[in-house]
Protein backbone atom coordinates (compact mmCIF):
# COMPACT_ATOMS: atom_id res chain seq x y z
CA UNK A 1 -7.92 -9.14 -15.32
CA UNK A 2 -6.32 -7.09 -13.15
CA UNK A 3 -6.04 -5.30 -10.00
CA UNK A 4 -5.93 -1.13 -9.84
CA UNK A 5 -6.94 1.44 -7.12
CA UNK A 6 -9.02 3.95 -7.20
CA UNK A 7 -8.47 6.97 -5.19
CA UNK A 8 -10.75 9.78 -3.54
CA UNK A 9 -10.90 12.34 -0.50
CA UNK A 10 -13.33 14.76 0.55
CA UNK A 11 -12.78 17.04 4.09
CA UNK A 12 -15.62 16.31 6.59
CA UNK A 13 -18.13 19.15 7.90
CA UNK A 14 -17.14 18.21 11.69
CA UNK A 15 -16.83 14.99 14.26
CA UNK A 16 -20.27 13.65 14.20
CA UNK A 17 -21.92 10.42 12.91
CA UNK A 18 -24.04 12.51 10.46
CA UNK A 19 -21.09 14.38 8.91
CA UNK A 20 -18.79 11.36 8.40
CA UNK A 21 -21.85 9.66 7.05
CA UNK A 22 -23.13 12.62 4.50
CA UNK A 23 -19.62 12.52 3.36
CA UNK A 24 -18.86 8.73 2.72
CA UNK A 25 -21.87 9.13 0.75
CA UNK A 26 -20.73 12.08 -1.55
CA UNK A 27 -17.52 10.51 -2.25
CA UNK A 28 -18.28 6.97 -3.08
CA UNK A 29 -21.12 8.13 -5.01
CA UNK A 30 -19.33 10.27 -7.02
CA UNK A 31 -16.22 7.62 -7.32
CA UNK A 32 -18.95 4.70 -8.32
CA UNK A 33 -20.75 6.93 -11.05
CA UNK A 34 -17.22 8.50 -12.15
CA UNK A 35 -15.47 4.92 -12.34
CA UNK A 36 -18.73 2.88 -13.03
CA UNK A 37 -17.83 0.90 -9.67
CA UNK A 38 -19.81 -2.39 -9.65
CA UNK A 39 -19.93 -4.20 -6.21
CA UNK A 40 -18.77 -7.84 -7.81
CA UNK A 41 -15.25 -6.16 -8.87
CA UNK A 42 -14.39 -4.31 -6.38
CA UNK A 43 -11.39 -6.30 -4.41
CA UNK A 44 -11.43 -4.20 -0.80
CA UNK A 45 -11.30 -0.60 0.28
CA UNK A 46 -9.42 0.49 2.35
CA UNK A 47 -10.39 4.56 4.64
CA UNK A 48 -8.31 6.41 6.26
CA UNK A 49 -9.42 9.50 8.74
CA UNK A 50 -7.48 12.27 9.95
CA UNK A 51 -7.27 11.69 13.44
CA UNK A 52 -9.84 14.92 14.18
CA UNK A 53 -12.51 12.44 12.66
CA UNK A 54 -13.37 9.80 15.21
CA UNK A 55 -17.07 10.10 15.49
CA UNK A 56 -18.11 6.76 12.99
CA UNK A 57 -16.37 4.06 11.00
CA UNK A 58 -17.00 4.95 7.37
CA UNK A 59 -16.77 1.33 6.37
CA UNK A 60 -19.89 1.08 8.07
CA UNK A 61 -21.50 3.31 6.20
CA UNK A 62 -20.69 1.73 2.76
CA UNK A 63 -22.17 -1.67 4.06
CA UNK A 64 -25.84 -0.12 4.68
CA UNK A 65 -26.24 2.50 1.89
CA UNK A 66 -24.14 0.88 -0.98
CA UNK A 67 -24.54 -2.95 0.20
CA UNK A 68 -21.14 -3.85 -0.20
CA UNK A 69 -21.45 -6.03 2.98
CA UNK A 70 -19.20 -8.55 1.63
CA UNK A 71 -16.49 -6.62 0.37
CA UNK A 72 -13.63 -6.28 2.75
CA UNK A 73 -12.86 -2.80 4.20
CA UNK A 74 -10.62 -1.45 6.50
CA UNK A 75 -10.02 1.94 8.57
CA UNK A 76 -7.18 3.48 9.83
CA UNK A 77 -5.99 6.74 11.25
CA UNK A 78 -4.10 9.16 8.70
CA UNK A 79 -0.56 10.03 9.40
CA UNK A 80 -0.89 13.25 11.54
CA UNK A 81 1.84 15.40 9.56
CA UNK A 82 1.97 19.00 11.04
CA UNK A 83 -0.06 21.26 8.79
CA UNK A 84 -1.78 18.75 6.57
CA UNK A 85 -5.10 19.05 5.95
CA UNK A 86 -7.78 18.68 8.32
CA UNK A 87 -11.04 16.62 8.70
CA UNK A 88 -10.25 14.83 5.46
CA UNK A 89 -11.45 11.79 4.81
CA UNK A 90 -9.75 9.04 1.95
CA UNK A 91 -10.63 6.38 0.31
CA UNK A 92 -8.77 4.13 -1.61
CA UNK A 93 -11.05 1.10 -3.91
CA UNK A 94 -8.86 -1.37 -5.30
CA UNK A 95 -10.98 -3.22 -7.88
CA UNK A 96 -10.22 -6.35 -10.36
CA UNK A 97 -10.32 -4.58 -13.77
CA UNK A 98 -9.72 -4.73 -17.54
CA UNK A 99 -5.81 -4.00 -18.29
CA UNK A 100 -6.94 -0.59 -20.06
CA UNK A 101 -9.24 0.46 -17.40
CA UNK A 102 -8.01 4.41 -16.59
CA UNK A 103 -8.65 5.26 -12.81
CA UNK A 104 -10.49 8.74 -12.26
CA UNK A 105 -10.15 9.83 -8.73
CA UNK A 106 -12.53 12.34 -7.02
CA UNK A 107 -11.47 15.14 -4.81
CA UNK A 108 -14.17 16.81 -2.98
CA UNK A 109 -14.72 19.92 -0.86
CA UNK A 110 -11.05 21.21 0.78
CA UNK A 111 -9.87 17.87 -0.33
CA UNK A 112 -9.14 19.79 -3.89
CA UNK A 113 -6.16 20.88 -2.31
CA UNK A 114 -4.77 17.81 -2.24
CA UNK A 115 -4.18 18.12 -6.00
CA UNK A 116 -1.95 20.91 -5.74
CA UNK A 117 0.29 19.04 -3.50
């Protein structure tokens, strides 16, 4: 086995508990069913925030809806580059994998952009 990341972002409705937990949701359900993410494999995560988002840890959020309360997360503040896109949220899920394994990352909402960049 091993080790590859999986990456995602989606851009958060506003500052509030309920957004950045609507959108943790989105995007790790969408990278678990896309990727076929099963807790036991999954090495850490690590989310990063713009710093516009300050409102809820999205780790948190993880350990009550997906039960990954013994995985080890992380979150940090994104790198505030002038013009960059706001209220985006990012998730990267490093997980212990089959050599062959192909990564699909998921980019939500105004996150798309990212893409193009």
């Amino acid at each position: 086995m091993i080790s590859k990341g999986i990456r995602g972002a989606i851009t958060v409705d506003d500052n509030s508990e309920v957004a950045v937990k609507n959108a943790v949701s989105e995007l790790l359900g969408a990278l678990i069913e896309k990727n076929n993410i099963k807790k036991e494999f999954i090495s850490h995560v690590i989310f990063t925030l713009t710093p516009d988002i300050n409102a809820a840890f999205p780790a948190k959020f993880a350990r009550i809806d997906f039960g990954w309360d013994d995985v080890a997360m992380m979150c940090y503040n994104e790198l505030n580059v002038p013009n960059s896109l706001a209220k985006c949220l990012r998730v990267l899920i490093v997980i212990n994998c089959d050599e062959n394994f192909a990564p699909q990352f998921v980019y939500l909402n105004g996150a798309k952009d990212l893409r193009a960049i």
